[in-house]
C-alpha atoms as a PDB file:
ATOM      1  CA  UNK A   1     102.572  76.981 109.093  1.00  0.00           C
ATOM      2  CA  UNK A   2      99.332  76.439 107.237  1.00  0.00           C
ATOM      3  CA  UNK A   3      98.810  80.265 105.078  1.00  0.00           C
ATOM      4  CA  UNK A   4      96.213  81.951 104.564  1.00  0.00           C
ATOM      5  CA  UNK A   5      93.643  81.338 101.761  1.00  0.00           C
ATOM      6  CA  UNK A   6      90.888  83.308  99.746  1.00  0.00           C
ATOM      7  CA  UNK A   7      88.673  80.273  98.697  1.00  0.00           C
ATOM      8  CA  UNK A   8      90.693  78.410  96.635  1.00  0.00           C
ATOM      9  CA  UNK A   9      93.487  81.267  96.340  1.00  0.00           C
ATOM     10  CA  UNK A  10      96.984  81.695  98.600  1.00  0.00           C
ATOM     11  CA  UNK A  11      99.965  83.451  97.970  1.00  0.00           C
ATOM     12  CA  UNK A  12     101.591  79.328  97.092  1.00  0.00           C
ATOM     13  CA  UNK A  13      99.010  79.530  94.658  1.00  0.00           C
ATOM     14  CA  UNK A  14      99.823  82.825  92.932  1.00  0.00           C
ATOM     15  CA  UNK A  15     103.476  81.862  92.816  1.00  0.00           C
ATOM     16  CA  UNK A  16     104.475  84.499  95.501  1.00  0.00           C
ATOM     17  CA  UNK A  17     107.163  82.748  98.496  1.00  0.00           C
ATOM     18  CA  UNK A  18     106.262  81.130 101.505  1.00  0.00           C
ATOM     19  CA  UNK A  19     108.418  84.111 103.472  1.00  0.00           C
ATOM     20  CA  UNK A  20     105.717  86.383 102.735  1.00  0.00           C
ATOM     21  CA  UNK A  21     102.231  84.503 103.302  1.00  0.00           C
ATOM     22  CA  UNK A  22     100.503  85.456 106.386  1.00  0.00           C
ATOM     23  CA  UNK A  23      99.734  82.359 108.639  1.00  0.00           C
ATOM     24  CA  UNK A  24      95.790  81.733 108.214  1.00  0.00           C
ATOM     25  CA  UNK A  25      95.042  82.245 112.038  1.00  0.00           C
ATOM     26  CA  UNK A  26      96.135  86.185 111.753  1.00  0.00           C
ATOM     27  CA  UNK A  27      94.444  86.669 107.992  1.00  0.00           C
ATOM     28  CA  UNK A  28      90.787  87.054 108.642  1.00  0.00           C
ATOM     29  CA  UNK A  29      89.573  90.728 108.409  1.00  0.00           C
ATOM     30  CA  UNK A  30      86.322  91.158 109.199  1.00  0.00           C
ATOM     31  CA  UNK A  31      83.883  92.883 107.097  1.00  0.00           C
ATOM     32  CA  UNK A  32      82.691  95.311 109.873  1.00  0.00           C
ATOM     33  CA  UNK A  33      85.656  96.912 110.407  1.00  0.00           C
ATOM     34  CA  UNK A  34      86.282  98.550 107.137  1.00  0.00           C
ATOM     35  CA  UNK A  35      82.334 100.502 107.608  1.00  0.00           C
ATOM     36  CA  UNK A  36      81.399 100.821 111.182  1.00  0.00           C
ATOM     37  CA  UNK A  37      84.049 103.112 112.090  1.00  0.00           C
ATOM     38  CA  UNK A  38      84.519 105.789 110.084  1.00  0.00           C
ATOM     39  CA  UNK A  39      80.234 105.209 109.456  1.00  0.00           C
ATOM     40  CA  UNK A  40      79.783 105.233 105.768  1.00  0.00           C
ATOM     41  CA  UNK A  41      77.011 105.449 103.494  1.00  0.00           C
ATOM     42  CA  UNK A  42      74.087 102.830 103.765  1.00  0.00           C
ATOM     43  CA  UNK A  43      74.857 102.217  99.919  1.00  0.00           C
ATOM     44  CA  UNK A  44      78.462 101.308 100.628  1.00  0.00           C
ATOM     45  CA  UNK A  45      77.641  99.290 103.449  1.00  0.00           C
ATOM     46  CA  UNK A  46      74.949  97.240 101.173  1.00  0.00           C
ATOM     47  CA  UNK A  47      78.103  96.607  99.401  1.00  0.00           C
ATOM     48  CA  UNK A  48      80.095  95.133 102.176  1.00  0.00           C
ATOM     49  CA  UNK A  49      77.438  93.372 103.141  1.00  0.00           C
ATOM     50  CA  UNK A  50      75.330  91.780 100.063  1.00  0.00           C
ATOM     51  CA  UNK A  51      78.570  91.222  97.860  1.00  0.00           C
ATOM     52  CA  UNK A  52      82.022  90.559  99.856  1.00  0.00           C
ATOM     53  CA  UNK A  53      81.242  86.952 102.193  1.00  0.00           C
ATOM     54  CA  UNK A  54      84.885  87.309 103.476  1.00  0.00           C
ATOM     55  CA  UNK A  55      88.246  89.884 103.409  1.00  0.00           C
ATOM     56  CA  UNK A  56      91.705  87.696 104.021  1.00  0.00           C
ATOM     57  CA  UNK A  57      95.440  89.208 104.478  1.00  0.00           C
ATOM     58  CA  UNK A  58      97.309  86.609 101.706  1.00  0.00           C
ATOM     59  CA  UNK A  59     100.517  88.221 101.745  1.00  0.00           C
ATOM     60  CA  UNK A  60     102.800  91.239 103.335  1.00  0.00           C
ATOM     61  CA  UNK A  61     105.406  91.795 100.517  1.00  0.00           C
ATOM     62  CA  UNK A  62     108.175  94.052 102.291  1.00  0.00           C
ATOM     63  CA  UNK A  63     111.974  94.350 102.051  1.00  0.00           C
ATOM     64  CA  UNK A  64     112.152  91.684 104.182  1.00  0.00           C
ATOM     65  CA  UNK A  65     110.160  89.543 103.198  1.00  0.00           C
ATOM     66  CA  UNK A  66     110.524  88.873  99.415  1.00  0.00           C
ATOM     67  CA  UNK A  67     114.467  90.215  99.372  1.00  0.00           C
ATOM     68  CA  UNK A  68     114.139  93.119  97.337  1.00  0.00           C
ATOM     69  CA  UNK A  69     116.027  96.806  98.317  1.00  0.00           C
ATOM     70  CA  UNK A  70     113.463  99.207  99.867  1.00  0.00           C
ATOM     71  CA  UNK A  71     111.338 101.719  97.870  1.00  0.00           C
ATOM     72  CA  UNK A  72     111.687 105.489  97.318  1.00  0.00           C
ATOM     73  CA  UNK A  73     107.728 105.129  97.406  1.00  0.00           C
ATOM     74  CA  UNK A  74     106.820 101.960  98.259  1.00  0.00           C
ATOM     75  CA  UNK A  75     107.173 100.848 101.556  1.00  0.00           C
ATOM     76  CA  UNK A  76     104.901  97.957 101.720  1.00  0.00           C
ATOM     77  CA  UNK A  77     102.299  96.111  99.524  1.00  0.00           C
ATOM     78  CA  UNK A  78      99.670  93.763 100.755  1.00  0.00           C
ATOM     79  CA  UNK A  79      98.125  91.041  98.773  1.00  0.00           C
ATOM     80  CA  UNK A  80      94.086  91.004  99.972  1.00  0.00           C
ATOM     81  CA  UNK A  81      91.135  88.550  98.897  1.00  0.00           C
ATOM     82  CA  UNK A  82      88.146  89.286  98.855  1.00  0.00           C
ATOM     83  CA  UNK A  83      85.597  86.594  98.446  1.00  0.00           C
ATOM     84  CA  UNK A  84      82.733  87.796  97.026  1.00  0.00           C
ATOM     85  CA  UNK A  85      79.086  87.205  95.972  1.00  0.00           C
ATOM     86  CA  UNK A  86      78.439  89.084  92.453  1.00  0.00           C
ATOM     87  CA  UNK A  87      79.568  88.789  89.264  1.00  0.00           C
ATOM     88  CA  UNK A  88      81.873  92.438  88.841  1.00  0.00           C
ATOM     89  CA  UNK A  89      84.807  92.974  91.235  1.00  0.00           C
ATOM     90  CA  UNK A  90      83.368  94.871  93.969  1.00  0.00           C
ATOM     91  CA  UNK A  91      85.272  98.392  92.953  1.00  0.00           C
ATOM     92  CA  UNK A  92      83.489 100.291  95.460  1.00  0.00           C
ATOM     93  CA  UNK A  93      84.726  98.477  98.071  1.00  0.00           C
ATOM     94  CA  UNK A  94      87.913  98.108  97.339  1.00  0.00           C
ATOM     95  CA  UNK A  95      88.510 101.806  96.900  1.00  0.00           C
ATOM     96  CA  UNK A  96      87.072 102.662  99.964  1.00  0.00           C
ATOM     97  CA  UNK A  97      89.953  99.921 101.794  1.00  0.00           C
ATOM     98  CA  UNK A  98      92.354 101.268  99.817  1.00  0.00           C
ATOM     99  CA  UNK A  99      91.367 105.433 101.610  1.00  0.00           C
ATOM    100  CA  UNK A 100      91.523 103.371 105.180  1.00  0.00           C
ATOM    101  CA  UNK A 101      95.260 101.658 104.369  1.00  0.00           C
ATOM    102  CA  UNK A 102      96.411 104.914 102.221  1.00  0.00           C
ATOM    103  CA  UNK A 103     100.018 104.192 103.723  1.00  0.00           C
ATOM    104  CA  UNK A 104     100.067 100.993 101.878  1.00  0.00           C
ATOM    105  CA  UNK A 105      99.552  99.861  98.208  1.00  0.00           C
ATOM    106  CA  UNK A 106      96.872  97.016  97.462  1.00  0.00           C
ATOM    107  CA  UNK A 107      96.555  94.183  95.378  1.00  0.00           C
ATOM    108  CA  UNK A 108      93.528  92.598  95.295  1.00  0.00           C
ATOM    109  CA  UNK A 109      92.839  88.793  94.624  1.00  0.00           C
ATOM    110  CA  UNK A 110      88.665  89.149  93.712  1.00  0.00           C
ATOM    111  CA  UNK A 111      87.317  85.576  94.129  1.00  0.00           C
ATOM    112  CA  UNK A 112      83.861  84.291  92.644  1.00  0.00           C
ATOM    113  CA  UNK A 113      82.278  81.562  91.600  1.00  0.00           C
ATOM    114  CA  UNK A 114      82.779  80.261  88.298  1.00  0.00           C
ATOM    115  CA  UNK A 115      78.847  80.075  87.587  1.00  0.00           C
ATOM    116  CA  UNK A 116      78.760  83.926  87.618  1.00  0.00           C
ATOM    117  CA  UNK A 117      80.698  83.748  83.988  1.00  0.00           C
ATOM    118  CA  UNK A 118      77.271  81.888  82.572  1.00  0.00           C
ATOM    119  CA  UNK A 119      74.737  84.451  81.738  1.00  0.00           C
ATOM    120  CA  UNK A 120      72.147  82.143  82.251  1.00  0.00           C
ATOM    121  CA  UNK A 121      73.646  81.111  86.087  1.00  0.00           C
ATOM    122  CA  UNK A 122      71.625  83.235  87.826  1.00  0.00           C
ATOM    123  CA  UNK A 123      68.266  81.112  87.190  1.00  0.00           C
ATOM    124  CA  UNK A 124      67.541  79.814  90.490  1.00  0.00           C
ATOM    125  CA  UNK A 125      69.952  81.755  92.564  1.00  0.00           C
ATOM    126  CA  UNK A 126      69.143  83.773  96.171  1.00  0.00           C
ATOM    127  CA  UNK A 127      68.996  87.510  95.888  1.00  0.00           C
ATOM    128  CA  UNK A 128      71.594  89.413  98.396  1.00  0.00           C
ATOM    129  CA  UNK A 129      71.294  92.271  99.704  1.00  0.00           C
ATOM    130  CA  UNK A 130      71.586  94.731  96.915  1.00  0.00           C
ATOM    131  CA  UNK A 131      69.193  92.836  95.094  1.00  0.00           C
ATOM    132  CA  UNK A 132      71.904  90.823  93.078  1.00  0.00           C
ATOM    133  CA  UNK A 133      71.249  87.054  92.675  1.00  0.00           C
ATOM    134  CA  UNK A 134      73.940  84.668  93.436  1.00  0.00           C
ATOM    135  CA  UNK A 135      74.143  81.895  91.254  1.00  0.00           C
ATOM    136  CA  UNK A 136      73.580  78.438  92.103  1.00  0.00           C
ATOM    137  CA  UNK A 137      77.006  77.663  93.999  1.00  0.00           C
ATOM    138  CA  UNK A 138      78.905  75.692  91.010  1.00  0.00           C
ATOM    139  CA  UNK A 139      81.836  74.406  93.495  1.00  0.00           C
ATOM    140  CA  UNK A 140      84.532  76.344  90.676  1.00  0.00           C
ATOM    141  CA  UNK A 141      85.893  79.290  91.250  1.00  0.00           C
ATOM    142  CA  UNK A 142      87.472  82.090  89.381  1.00  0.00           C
ATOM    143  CA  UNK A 143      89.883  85.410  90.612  1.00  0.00           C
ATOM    144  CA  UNK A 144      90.845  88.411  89.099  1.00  0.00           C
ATOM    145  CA  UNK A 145      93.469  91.178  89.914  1.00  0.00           C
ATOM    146  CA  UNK A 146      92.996  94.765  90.947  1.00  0.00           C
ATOM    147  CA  UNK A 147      95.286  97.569  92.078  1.00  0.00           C
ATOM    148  CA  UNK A 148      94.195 101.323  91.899  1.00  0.00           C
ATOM    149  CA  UNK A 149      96.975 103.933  90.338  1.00  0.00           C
ATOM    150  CA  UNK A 150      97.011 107.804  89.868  1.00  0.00           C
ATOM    151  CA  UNK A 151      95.487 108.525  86.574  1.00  0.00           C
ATOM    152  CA  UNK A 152      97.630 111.172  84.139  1.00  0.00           C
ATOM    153  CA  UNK A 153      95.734 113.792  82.572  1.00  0.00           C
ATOM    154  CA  UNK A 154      96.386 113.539  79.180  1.00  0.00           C
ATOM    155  CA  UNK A 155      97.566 116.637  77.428  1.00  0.00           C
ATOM    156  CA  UNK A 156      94.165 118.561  75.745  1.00  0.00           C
ATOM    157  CA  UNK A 157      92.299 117.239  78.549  1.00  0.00           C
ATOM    158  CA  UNK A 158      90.766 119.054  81.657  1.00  0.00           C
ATOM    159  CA  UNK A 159      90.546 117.990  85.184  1.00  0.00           C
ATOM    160  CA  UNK A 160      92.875 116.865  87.987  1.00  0.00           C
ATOM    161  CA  UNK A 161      94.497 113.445  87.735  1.00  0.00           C
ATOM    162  CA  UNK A 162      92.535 110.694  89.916  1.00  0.00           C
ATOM    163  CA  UNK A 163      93.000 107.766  91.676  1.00  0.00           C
ATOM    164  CA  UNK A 164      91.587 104.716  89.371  1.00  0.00           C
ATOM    165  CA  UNK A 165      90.628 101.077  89.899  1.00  0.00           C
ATOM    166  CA  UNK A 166      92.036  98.809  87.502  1.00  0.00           C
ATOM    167  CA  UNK A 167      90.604  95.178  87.482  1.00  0.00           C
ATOM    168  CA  UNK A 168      92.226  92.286  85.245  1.00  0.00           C
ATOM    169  CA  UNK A 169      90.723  89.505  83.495  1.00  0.00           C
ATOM    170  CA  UNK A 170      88.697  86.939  85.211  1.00  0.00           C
ATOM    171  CA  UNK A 171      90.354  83.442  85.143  1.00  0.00           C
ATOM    172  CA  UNK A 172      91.067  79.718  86.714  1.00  0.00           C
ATOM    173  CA  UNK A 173      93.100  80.012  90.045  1.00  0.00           C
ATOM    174  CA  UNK A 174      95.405  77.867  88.794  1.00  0.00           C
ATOM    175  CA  UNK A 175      96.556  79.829  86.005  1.00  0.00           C
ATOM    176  CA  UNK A 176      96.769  83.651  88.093  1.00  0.00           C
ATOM    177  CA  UNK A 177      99.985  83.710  88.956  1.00  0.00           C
ATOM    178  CA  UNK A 178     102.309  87.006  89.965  1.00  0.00           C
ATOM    179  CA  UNK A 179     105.974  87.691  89.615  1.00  0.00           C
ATOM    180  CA  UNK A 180     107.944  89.232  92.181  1.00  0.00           C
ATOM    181  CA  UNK A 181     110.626  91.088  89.472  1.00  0.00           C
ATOM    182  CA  UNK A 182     112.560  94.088  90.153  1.00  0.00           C
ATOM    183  CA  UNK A 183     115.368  95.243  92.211  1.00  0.00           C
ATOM    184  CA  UNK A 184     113.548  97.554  94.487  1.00  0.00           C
ATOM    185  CA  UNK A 185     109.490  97.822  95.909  1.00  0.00           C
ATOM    186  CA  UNK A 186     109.175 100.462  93.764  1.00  0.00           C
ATOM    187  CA  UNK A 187     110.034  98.249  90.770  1.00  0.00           C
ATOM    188  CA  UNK A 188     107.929  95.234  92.263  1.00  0.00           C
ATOM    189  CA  UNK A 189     104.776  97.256  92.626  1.00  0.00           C
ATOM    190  CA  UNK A 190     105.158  98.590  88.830  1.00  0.00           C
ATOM    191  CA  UNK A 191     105.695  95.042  87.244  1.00  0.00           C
ATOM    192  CA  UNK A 192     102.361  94.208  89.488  1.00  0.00           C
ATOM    193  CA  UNK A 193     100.565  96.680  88.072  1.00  0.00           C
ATOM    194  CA  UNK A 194     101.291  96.103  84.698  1.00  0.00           C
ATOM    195  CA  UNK A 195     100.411  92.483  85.432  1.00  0.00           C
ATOM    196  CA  UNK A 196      97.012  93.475  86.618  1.00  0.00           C
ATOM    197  CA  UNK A 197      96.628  96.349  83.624  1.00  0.00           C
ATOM    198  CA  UNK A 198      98.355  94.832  80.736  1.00  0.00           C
ATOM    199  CA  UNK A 199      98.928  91.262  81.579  1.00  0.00           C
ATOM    200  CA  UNK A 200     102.630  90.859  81.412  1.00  0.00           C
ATOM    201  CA  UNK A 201     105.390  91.908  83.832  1.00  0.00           C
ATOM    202  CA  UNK A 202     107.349  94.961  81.728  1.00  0.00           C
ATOM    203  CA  UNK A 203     106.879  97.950  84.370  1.00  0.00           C
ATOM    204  CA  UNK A 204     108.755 100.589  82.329  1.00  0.00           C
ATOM    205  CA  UNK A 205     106.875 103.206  81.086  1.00  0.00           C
ATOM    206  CA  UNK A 206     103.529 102.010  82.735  1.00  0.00           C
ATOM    207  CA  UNK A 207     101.674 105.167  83.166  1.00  0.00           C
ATOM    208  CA  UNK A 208     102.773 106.303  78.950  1.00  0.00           C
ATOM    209  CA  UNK A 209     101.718 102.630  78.153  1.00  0.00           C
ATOM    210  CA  UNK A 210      97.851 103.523  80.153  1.00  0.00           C
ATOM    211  CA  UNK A 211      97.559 107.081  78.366  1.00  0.00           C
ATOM    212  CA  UNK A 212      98.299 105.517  75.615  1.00  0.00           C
ATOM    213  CA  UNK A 213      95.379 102.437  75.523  1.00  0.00           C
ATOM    214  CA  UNK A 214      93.174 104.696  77.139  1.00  0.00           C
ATOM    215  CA  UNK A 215      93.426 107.274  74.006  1.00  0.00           C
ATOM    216  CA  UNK A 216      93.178 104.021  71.556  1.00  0.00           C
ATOM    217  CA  UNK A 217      89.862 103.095  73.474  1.00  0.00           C
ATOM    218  CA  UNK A 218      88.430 106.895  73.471  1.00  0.00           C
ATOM    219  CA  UNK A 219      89.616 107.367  69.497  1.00  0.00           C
ATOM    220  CA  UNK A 220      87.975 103.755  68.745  1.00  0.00           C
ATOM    221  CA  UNK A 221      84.677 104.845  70.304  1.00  0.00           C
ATOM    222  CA  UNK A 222      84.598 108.316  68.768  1.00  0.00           C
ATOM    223  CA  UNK A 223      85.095 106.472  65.184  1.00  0.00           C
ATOM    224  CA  UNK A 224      82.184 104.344  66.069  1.00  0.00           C
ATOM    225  CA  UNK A 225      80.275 107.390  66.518  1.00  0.00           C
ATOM    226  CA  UNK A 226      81.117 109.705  63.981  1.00  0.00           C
ATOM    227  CA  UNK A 227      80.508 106.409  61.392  1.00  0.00           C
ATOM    228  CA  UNK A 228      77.156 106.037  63.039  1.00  0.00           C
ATOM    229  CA  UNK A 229      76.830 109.687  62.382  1.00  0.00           C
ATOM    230  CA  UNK A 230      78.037 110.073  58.835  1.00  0.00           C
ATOM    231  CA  UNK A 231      75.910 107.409  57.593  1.00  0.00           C
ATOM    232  CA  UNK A 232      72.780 108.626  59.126  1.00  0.00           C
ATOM    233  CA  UNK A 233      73.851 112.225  58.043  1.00  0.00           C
ATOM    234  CA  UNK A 234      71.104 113.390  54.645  1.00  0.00           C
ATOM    235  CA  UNK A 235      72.399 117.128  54.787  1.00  0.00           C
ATOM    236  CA  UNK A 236      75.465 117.148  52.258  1.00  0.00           C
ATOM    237  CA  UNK A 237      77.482 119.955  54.415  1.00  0.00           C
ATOM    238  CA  UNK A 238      77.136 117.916  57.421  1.00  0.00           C
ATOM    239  CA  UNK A 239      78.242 114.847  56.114  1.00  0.00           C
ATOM    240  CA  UNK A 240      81.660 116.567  54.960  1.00  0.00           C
ATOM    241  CA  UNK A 241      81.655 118.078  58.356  1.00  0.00           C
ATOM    242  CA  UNK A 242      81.842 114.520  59.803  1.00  0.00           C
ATOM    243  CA  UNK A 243      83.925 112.828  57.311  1.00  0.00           C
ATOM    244  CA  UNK A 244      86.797 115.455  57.832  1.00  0.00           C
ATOM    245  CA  UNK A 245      86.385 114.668  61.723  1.00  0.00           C
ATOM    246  CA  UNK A 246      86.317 110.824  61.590  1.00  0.00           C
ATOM    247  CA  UNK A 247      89.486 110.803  59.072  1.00  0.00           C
ATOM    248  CA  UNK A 248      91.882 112.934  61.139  1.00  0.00           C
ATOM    249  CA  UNK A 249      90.556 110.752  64.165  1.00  0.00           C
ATOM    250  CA  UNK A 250      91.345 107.773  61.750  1.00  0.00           C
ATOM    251  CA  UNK A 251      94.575 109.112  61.265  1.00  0.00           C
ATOM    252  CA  UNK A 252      94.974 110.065  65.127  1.00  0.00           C
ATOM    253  CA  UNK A 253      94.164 106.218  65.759  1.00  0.00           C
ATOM    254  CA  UNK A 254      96.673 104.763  63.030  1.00  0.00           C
ATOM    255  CA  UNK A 255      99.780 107.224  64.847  1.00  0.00           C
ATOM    256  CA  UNK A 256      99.252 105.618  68.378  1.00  0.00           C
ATOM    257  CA  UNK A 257      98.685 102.043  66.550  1.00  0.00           C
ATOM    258  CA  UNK A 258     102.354 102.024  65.068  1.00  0.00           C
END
């Protein structure tokens, strides 16, 4: 059986088993079907359009299929490339897959060519049709990962938790590779997504171990600020005012750093 490939990407290539590769002659998903029925908005459908050139099935990982016991919440997880033709991972459109297939959890294999990673590739390149110029086609290419996960509302924070798109780092086919660990789906779709997310395969804990980076990023940022702030600062009062703010968020950052 010849499987199904993304470019230069299969499931043999990421490591996952032969049992669960779909056979290339039942992979292709055309682009059309994800936005002519529901209709959606002429800015998504620029987006299918101008920056995805193809949408392949890689891999069905089920019970069955990779010998793991069922999930509680898992039932299935499909393994989807998407070739595309900009530089960022197409978020837009992969969120708006992931609302059609909400029965079943996503990873995405984002493929692109290696010029895109050279600031300067774009000199020469064709414009698509959001406007975005494709690079001069290098004949390399690169992937990344991407799953999407409920986001936790941290405590002290407003607002409903929300579904979010997490994308990995872009890098050489040859070297993204997934592990199938755990005893259960459920367990298999966690060490995924902290493959994706964090970059190695420990599951436990995943959503404490987001909250937590996520407050690291939001403290480093407001420290940026409040430096920016304090030094620019003349009034004597003020500058107090922002010194006692950027040391307890100093002190804040230093807890979640131990």
């Amino acid at each position: 059986m010849t499987v199904a490939h993304c470019a230069s990407v299969s499931a043999l290539t990421l490591g996952l088993p032969a049992s669960c590769a779909i056979p290339e002659a039942k992979s292709a998903l055309p682009k059309q079907m994800f936005y002519v029925k529901p209709p959606v908005s002429a800015r998504l459908k620029q987006r299918f359009v101008g920056d995805v050139e193809s949408i392949t099935m890689l891999a069905l990982l089920r019970p069955n299929t990779i010998g793991v016991a069922a999930g509680t919440k898992v039932r299935e997880v499909l393994v989807m490339g998407i070739e595309q033709n900009c530089k960022d991972a197409p978020v837009e459109v992969m969120e708006h897959i992931a609302k059609l297939r909400s029965g079943s959890n996503i990873l995405f294999v984002c493929v692109r060519d290696a010029a895109f990673a050279d600031e300067n590739s774009n000199a020469g390149g064709k414009a698509n049709a959001n406007g975005n110029t494709s690079p001069a086609k290098s004949g390399e290419t690169q992937c990344a990962f991407a799953v999407q996960r409920i986001s936790s509302v941290r405590a002290g924070h407003q607002g409903e938790a929300q579904m979010r798109t997490y994308v990995s780092q872009w890098q050489e086919p040859k070297s993204a590779q997934l592990s199938l660990d755990g005893e259960s789906l459920d367990d298999v779709w966690q060490n995924l997504c902290a493959q994706v997310i964090f970059g190695d395969a420990d599951g436990s804990d995943l959503d404490a171990r987001i909250a937590k980076r996520e407050a690291i990023a939001e403290l480093t940022a407001q420290i940026a600020k409040l430096e920016g702030d304090h030094a620019r600062a003349k009034d004597g009062v003020k500058r107090n005012e922002i010194f006692v703010k950027l040391h307890k968020a100093k002190k804040q950052l230093e807890a979640l750093q131990q």
